[in-house]
C-alpha atoms as a PDB file:
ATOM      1  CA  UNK A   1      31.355  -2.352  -3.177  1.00  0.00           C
ATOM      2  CA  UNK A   2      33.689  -4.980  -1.880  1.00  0.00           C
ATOM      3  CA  UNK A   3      34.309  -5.524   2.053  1.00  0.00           C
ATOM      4  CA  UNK A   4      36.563  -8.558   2.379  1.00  0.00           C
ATOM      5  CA  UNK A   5      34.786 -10.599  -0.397  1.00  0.00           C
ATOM      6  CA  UNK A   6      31.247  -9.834   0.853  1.00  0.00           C
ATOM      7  CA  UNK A   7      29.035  -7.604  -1.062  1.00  0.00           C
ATOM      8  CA  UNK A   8      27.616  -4.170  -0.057  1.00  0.00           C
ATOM      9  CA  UNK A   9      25.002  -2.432  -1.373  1.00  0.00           C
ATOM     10  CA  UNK A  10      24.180   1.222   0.075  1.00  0.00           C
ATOM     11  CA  UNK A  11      20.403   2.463  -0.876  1.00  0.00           C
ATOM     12  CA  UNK A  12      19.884   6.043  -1.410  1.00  0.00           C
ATOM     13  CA  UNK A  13      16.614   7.428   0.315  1.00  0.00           C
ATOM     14  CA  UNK A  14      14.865   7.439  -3.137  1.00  0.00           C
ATOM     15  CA  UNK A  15      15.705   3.407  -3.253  1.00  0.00           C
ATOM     16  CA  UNK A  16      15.165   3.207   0.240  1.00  0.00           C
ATOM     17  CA  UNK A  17      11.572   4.733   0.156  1.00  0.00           C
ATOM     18  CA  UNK A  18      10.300   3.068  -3.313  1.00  0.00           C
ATOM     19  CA  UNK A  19      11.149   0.307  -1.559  1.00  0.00           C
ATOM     20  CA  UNK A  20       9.227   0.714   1.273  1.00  0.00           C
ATOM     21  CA  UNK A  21       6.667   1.468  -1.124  1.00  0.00           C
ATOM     22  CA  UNK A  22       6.444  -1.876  -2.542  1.00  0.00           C
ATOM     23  CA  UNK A  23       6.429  -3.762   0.276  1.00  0.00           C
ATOM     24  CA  UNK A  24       3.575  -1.810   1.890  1.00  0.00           C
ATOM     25  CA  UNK A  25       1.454  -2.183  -1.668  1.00  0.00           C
ATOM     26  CA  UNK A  26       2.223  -6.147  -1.474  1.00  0.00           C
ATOM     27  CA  UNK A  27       1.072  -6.081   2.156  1.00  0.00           C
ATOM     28  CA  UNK A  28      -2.096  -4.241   1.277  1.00  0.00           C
ATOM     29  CA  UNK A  29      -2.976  -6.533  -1.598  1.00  0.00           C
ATOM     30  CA  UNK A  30      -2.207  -9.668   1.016  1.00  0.00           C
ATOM     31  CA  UNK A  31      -4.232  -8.521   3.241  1.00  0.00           C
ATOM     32  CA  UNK A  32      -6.705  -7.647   1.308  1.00  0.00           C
ATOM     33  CA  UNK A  33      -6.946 -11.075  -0.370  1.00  0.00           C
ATOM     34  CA  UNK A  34      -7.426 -12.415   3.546  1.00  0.00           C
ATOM     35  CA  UNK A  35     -10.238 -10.623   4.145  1.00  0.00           C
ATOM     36  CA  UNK A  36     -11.624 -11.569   1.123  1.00  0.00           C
ATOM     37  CA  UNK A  37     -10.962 -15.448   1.904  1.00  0.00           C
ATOM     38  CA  UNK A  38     -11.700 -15.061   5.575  1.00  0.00           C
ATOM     39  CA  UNK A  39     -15.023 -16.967   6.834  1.00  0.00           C
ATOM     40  CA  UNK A  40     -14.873 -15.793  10.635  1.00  0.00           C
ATOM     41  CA  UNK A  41     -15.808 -12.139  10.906  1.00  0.00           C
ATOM     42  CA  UNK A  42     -13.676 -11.495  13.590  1.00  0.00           C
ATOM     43  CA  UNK A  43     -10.729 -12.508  11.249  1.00  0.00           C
ATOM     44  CA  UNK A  44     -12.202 -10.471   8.771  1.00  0.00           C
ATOM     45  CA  UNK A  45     -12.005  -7.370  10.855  1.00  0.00           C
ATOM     46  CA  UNK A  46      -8.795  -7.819  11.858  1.00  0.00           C
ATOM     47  CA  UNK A  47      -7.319  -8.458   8.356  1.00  0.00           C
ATOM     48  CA  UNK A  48      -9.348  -5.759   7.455  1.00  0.00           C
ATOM     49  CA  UNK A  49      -7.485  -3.603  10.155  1.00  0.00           C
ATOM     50  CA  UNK A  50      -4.211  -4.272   8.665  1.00  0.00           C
ATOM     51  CA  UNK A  51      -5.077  -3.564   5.423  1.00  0.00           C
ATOM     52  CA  UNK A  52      -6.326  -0.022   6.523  1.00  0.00           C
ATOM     53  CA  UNK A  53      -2.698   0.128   8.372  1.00  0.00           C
ATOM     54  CA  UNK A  54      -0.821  -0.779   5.001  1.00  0.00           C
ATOM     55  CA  UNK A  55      -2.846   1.588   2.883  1.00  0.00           C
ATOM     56  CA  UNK A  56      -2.063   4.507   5.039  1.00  0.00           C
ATOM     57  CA  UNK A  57       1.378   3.443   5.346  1.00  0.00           C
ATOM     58  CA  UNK A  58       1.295   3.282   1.890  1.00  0.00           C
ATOM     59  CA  UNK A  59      -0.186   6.820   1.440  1.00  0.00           C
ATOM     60  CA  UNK A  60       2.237   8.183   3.917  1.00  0.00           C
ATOM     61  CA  UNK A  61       5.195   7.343   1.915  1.00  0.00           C
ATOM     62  CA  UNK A  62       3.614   8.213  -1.173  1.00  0.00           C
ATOM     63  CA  UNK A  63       2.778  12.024   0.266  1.00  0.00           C
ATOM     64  CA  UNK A  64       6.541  11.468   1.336  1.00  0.00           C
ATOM     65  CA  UNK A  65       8.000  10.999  -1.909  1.00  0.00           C
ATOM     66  CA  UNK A  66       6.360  13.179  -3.864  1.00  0.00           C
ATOM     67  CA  UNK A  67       6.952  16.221  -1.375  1.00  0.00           C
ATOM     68  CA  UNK A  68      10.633  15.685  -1.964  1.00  0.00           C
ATOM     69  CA  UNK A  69      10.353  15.039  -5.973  1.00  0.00           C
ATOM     70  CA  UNK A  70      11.095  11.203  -6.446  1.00  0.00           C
ATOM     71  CA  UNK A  71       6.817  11.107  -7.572  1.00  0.00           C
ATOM     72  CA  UNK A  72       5.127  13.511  -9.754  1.00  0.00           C
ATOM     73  CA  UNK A  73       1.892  11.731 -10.054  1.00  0.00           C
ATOM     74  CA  UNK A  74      -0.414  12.977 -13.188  1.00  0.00           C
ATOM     75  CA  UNK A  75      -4.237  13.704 -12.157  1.00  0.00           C
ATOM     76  CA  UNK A  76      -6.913  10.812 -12.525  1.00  0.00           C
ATOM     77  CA  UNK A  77      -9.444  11.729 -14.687  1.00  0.00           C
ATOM     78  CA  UNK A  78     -12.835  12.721 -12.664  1.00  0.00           C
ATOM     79  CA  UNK A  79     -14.032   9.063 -13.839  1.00  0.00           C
ATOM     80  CA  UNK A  80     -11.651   7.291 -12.848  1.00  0.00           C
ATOM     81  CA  UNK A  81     -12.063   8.187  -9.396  1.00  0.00           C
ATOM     82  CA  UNK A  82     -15.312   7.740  -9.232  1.00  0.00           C
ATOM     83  CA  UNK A  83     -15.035   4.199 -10.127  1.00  0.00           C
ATOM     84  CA  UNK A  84     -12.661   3.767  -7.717  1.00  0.00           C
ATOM     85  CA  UNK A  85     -14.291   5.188  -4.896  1.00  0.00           C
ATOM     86  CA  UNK A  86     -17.824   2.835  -5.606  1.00  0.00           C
ATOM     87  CA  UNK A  87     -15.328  -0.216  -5.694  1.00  0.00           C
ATOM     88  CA  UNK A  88     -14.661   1.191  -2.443  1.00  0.00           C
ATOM     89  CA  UNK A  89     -17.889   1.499  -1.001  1.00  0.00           C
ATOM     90  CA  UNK A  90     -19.374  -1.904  -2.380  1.00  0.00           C
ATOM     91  CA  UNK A  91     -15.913  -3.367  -0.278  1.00  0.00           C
ATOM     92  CA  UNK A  92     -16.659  -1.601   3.165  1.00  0.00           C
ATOM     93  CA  UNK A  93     -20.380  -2.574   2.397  1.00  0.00           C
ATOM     94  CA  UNK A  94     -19.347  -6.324   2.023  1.00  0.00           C
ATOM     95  CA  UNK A  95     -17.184  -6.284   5.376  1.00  0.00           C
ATOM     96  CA  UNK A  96     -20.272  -5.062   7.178  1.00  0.00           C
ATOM     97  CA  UNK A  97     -18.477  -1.015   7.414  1.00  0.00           C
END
């Protein structure tokens, strides 16, 4: 859409959430990285703290958008998941959680 030779784009709530969606992933993975390069453990914890913020977030509006249909997520196989959750663990064990 035109308004007096500007342009206008209108997101639906699908757009709108997906979105959101990628900008909370590419916050997680930023902050992630900082903790990773972060020498100071206070600075660790607190990048730490906003990755757990952005990974919720990002879990929120995943829950969000797959309650009203825009997801349908297949199942992880049992390995899968597994490795995922070690990666996990050896992380919180390497920030000192």
């Amino acid at each position: 859409m035109t308004d007096g030779g500007k342009c206008r784009a209108a997101l639906n709530e699908r757009d709108s959430l997906q979105d959101m969606l990628y900008g909370e992933s590419e916050l997680a993975a930023l902050y992630a990285e900082a903790v990773c390069g972060s020498g100071a453990k206070s600075l660790r914890n607190a990048f730490a703290a906003n990755f757990a913020a952005a990974a919720e977030a990002q879990y929120e509006l995943l829950t969000l958008m797959t309650a009203r249909g825009y997801l349908s997520p297949s199942p992880a196989d049992g390995e899968a998941v597994k490795r995922a959750a070690d990666n996990f663990k050896r992380a919180c064990k390497s920030l000192g959680n």
